[in-house]
Structure formats: C-alpha cells, structure tokens
Protein backbone atom coordinates (compact mmCIF):
# COMPACT_ATOMS: atom_id res chain seq x y z
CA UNK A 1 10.28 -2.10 -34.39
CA UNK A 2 7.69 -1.39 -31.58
CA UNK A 3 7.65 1.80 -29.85
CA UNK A 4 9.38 1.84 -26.41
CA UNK A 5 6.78 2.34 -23.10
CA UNK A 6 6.52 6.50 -22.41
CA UNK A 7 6.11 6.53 -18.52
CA UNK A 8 2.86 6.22 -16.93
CA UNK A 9 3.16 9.07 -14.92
CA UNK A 10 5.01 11.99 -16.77
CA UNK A 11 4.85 10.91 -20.46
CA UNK A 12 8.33 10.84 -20.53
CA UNK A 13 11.05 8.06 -22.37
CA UNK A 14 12.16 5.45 -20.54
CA UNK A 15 14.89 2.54 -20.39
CA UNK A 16 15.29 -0.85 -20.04
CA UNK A 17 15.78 -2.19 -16.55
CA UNK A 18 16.60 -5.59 -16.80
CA UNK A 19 14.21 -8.54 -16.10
CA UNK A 20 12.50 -10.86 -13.62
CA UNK A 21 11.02 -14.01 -13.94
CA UNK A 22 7.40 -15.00 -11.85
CA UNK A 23 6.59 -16.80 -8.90
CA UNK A 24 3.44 -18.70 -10.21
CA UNK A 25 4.77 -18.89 -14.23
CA UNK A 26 7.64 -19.03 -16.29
CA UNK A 27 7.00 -15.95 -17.47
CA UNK A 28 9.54 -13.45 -17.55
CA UNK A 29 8.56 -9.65 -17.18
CA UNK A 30 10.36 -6.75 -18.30
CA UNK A 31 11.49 -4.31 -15.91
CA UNK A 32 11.38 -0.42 -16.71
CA UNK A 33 12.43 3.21 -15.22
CA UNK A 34 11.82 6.68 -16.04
CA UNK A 35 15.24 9.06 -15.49
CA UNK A 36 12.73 12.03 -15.74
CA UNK A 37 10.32 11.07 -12.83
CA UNK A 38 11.80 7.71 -11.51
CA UNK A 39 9.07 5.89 -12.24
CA UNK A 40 10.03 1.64 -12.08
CA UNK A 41 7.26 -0.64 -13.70
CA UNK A 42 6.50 -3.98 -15.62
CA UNK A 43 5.97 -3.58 -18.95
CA UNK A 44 4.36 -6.70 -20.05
CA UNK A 45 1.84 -6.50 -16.57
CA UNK A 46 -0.32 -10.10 -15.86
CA UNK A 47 -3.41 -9.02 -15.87
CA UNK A 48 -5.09 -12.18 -15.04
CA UNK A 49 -6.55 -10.83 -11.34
CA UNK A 50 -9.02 -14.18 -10.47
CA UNK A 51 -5.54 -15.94 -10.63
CA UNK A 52 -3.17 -13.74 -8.52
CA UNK A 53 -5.72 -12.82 -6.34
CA UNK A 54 -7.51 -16.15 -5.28
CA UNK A 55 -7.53 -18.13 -2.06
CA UNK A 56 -3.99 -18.88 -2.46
CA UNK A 57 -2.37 -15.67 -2.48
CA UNK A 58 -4.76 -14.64 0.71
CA UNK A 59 -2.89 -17.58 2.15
CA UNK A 60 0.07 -16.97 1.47
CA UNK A 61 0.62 -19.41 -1.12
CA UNK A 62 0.55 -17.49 -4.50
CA UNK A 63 2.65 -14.87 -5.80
CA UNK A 64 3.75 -13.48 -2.33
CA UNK A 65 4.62 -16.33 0.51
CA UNK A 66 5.31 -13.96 3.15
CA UNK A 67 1.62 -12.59 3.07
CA UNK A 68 -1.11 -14.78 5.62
CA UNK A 69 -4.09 -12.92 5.19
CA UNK A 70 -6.12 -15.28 6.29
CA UNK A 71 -4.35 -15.91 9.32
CA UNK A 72 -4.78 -12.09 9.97
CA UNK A 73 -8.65 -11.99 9.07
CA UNK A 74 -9.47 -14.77 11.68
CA UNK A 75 -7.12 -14.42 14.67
CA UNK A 76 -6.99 -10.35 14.24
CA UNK A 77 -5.85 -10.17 18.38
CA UNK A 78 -2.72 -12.07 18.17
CA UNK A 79 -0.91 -10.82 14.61
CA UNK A 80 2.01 -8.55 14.28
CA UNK A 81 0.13 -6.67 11.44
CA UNK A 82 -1.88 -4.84 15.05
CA UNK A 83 1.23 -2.90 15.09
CA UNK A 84 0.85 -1.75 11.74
CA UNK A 85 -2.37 -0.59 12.53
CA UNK A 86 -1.59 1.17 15.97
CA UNK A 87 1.02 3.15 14.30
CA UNK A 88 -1.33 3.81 10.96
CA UNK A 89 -3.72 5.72 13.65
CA UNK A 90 -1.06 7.21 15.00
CA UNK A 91 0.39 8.49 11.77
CA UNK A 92 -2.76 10.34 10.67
CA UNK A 93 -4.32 11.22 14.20
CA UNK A 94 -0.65 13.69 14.01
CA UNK A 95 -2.00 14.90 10.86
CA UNK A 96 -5.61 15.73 11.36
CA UNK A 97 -7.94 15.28 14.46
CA UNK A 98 -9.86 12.20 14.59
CA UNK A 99 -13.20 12.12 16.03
CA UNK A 100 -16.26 9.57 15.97
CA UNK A 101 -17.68 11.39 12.82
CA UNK A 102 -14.37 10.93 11.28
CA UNK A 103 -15.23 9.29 7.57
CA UNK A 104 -12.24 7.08 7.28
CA UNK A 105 -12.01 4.48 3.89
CA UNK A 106 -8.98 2.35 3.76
CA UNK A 107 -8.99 1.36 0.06
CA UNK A 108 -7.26 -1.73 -0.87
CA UNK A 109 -8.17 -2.97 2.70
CA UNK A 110 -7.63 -6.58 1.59
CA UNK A 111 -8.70 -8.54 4.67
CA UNK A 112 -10.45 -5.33 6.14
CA UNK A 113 -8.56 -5.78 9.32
CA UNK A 114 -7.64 -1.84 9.83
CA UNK A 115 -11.22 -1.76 9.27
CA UNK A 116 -11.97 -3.65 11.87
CA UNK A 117 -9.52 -1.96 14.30
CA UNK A 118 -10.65 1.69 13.43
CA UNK A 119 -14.00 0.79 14.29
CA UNK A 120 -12.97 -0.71 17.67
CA UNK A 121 -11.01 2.25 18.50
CA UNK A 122 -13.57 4.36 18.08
CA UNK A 123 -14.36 5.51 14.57
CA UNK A 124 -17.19 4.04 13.71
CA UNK A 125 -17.82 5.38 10.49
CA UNK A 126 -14.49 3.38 8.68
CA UNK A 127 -14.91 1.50 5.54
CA UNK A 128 -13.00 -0.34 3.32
CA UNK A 129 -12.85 -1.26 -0.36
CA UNK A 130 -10.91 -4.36 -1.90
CA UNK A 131 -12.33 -6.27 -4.85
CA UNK A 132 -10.11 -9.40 -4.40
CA UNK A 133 -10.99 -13.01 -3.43
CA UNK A 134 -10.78 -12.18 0.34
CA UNK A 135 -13.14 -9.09 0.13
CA UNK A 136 -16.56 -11.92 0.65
CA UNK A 137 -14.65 -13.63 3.76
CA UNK A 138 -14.61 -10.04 5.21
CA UNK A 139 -18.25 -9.71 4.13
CA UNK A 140 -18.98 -12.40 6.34
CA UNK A 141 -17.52 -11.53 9.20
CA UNK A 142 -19.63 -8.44 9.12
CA UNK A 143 -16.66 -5.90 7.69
CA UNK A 144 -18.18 -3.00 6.20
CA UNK A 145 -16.56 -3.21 2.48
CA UNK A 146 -17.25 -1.37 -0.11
CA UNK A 147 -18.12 -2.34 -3.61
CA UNK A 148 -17.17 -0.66 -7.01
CA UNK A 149 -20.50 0.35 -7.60
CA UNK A 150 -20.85 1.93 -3.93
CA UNK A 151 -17.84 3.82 -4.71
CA UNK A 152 -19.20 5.28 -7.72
CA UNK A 153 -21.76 7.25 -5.45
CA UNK A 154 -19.17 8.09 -2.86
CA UNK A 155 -17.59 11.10 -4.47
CA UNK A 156 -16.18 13.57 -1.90
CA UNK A 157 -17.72 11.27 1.15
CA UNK A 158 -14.52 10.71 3.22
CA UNK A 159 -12.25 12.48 5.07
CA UNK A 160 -9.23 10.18 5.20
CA UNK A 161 -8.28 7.20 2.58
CA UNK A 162 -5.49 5.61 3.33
CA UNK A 163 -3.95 3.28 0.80
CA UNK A 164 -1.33 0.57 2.55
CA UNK A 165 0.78 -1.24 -0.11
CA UNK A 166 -1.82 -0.93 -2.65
CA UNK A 167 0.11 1.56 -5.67
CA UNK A 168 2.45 -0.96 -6.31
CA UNK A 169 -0.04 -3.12 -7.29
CA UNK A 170 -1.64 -1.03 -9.84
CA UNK A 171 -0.87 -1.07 -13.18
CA UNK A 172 -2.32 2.82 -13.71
CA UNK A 173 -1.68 4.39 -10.45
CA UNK A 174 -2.79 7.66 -11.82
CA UNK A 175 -6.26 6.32 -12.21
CA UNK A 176 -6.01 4.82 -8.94
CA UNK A 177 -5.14 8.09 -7.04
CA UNK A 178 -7.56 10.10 -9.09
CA UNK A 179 -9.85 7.39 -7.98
CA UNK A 180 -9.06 8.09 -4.30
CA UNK A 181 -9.19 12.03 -4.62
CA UNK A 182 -12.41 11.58 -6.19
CA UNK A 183 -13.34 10.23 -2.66
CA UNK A 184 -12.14 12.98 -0.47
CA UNK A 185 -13.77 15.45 0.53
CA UNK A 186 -11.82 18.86 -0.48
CA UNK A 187 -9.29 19.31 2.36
CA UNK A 188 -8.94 15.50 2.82
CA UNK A 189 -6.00 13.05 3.56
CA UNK A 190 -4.58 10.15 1.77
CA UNK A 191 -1.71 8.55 4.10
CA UNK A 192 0.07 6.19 1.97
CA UNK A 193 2.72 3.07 1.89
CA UNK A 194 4.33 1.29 -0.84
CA UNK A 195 8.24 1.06 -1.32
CA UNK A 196 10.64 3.35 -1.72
CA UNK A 197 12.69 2.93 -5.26
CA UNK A 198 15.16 5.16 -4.70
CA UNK A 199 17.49 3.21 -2.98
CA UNK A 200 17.30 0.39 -5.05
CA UNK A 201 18.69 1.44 -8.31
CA UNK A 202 19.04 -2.58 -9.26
CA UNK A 203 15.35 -2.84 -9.46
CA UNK A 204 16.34 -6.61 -10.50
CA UNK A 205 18.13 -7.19 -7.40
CA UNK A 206 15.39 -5.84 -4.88
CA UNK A 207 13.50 -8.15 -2.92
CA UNK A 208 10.42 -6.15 -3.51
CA UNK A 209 9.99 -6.67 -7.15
CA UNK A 210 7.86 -9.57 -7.26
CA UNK A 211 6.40 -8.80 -11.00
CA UNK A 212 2.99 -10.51 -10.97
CA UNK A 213 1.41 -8.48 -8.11
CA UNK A 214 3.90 -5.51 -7.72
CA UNK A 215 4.15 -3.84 -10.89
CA UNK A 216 4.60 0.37 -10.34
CA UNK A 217 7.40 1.45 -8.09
CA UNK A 218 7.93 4.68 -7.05
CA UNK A 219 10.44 7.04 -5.65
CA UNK A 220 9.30 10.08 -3.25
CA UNK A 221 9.83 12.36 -6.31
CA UNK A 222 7.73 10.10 -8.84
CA UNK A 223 4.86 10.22 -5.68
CA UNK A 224 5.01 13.91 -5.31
CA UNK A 225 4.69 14.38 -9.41
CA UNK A 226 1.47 11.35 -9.47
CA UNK A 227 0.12 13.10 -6.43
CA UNK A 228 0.19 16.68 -8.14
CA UNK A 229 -1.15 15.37 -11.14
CA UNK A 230 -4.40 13.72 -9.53
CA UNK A 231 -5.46 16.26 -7.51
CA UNK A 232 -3.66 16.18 -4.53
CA UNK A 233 -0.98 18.63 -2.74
CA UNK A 234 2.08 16.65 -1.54
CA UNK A 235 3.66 17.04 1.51
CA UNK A 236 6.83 15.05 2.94
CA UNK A 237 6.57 14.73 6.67
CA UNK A 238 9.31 12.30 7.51
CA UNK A 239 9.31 10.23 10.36
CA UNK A 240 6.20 10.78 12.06
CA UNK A 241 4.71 9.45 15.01
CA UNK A 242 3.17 5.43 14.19
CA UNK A 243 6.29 5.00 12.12
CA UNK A 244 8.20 2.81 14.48
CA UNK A 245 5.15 0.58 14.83
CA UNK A 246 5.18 0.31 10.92
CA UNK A 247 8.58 -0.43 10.29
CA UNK A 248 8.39 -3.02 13.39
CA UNK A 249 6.11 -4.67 11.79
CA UNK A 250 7.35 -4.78 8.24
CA UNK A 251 10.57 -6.49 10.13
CA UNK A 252 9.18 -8.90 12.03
CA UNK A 253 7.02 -9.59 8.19
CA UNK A 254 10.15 -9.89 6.54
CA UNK A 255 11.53 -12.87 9.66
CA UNK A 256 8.33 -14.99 8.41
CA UNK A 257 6.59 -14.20 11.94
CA UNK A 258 3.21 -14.08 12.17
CA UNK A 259 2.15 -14.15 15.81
CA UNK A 260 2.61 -11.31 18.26
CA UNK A 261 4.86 -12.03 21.13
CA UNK A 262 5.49 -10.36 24.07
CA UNK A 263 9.34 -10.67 23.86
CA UNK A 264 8.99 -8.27 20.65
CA UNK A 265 8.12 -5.78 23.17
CA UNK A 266 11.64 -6.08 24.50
CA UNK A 267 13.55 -5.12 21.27
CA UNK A 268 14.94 -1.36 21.14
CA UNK A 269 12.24 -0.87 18.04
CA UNK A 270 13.35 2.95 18.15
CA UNK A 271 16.54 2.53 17.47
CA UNK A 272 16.04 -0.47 15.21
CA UNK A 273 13.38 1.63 13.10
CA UNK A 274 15.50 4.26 12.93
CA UNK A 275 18.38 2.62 11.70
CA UNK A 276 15.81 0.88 9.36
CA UNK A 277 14.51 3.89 8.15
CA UNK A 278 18.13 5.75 7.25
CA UNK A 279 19.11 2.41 5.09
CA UNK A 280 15.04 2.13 3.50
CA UNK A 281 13.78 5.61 3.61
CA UNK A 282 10.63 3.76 4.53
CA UNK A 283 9.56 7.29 5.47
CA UNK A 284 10.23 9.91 2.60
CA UNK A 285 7.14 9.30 0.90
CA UNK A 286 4.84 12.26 0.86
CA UNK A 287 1.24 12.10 2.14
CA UNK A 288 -1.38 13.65 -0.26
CA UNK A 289 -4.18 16.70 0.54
CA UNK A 290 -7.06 16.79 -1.61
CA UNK A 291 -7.63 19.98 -3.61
C-alpha cells in the first residue's frame, strides 16, 4: 500500500479530502488537508505548465474562464483589475514608505500590469517576474520582466515583492517563498493574496478549487507557519487601507465584468467589502518581513 502524502509545509499526516475533477481533462485530482497546519493541496498535481499556461488560459479560455489577461495587458485604462492595483499601493504604502528608489518586484506578475501601474505612479524601479506564455507579450510592450536566470543574481535586491494569487498555484510553496525572501533585502516586505481555506472546510464544494492551476491552499495559520519557516516574520494586519479596492475588484471578477464603469463608483464598496470580508476573511492573511 503506498504511503499517504506528509504535508508540504509541516511534515505532518494528513487526510483525504475528497475529489475534483478538471476543467481541460477528465482527470480527477485528489484533494488533501493537514489538521496540524491546515494545509489543503492536490495530491496528484498536473504538472504539464506549456499546457495550462498557454494563450488560452491568458484568455480566459483554459483552466480558469473568469481570467482575461489579455484583455487586461492591452486596454490596461479601462479594466476593473486598476482597482486591484490602487488598493495593492495602498496596502503596502501603510506598511512602509514608498519613494522613487523604492525596489519593488511583483513576482508572478502574469501580464505585468501592476508593473506597469507602479511605474506610472511613480516608482520607477518596479519589476516583475512570470515565466508563463504571457510573460513575451509583456516583453513587447516594453514591461520590465524578469527572467529566472536574472533572478538568480538578484539576491537581497528588492525592497518589496508582492505575490498576488500566485501560492496557490505552486505546487512547493515553501520553495517559492524561500525563493522570494531570497530577494529581499533584510528588513523587506512580501504583501501577499491567495484564498483563505479556513472558511471552506468542504474544500470540494469551494469555488476556488480549480485543481489544474490552484493546487496549495492555505489558512492564515498554515501562512504564518510557511512564512516562519522561509525566512520571514509574520504579521496579521487585518483590514488595511487598499482592501476595499481589492475585494471590489475580486466582486465585480467574480460577476464576469471586465470593463470599469463609472456606475461601480456608486456602490457602497465599504460596506459591501466589509460585509465581504466578515463572510471571506479575505483579510486575515499575514504579510511577511524578511529576516
């Protein structure tokens, strides 16, 4: 009989957790969680990346429908994702001053479009990093993204990484963060998103299980034990300032909108995020400090 999958991130035994089939295959993938840590992830992982992460899925017609990247990368003035990206800035500018000589890396950066909106609000010095299909679109439109090799001489260049919806991609997000604090300069913040477990005991049943591309997911304990363990210091800070802009646009995501509207502007998004945010715990993730 084979030997049951420890857990990634504390070693410990874990259970079954029921089971999913794919978008893209028949495949089914099994689901498992940690009782120790909380830990969720796929235990039978696709690792085939050229096929999740090709021109369809950056269109929004692979794995994840609800994703338009390239809708994002070439109209970046009229998507709702600009309100993820205002309240991003805002998030970490509460955390730690930004300035023009602020070295800012947003790894995973898919389409590079934080990128691009960092550097336009005055931090010239962003990056990114993303090693999908997308990655030489953003090339060409003169996005600064990093390769694996330039990371490999970028040890403790950057003052801020952030990393938005990229851990529950990875099927070793240890190595991942220890990638990222390998990055930071000592002192350094990574700001974070990716979903919140905890409230979905049924990992079956939540939405955001989607077992090709998201394989790891976490609860704010299981972040706060994978943080400590690759260098960094945790730190829950709740609901800071930026989160309404996040949340509003993860909701208007989740309607299938893609265009920014003025009548948005309308809707009582403090009150809506809030509520959001008491049901998701979208905020009860902890932010990481190199050390």
């Amino acid at each position: 009989m084979a030997e049951e999958p420890r857990c990634p991130i504390c070693g410990e035994a874990t259970a079954a957790a029921g089971s999913k089939r794919g978008t893209l295959s028949e495949e089914t993938f099994l689901l498992r969680r940690c009782a120790a840590c909380g830990f969720g992830f796929v235990a039978n992982p696709c690792q085939d990346y050229d096929r999740l992460y090709d021109e369809r899925y950056y269109s929004g017609a692979g794995a994840d429908p609800s994703v338009d990247y390239l809708f994002e990368l070439d109209h970046p003035g009229s998507t709702i994702r600009q309100a993820e990206w205002r309240g991003i800035v805002e998030a970490v500018a509460s955390l730690r001053r930004l300035d023009s000589s602020t070295r800012w890396l947003d790894y995973g950066c898919g389409h590079g479009g934080l990128v691009r909106f960092l550097r336009e609000s005055g931090l010239p010095k962003a990056a990114g990093f993303e090693k999908g299909w997308i990655a030489g679109r953003a090339r060409s439109q003169g996005l600064p993204l990093l390769t694996e090799s330039d990371l490999a001489s970028s040890r403790g260049r950057y003052d801020v990484v952030t990393a938005i919806e990229v851990l529950e991609h990875a099927v070793d997000p240890l190595a991942v963060l220890r990638s990222i604090r390998g990055l930071l300069d000592a002192g350094g913040l990574l700001f974070l998103t990716t979903g919140n477990a905890a409230p979905h005991q049924d990992l079956v049943r939540w939405g955001y299980v989607q077992p090709e591309i998201h394989v790891s997911f976490f609860e704010p304990r299981t972040l706060e034990r994978a943080l400590s363990l690759a260098g960094f210091r945790p730190e829950r800070r709740g609901f800071l300032p930026g989160f309404e802009k996040i949340i509003r646009f993860k909701i208007l995501k989740r309607l299938g909108l893609r265009r920014d509207r003025r009548l948005y502007d309308a809707l009582p998004w403090s009150l809506i995020s809030r509520v959001v945010d008491a049901r998701l715990a979208v905020t009860a993730h902890p932010i990481g400090w190199a050390v």
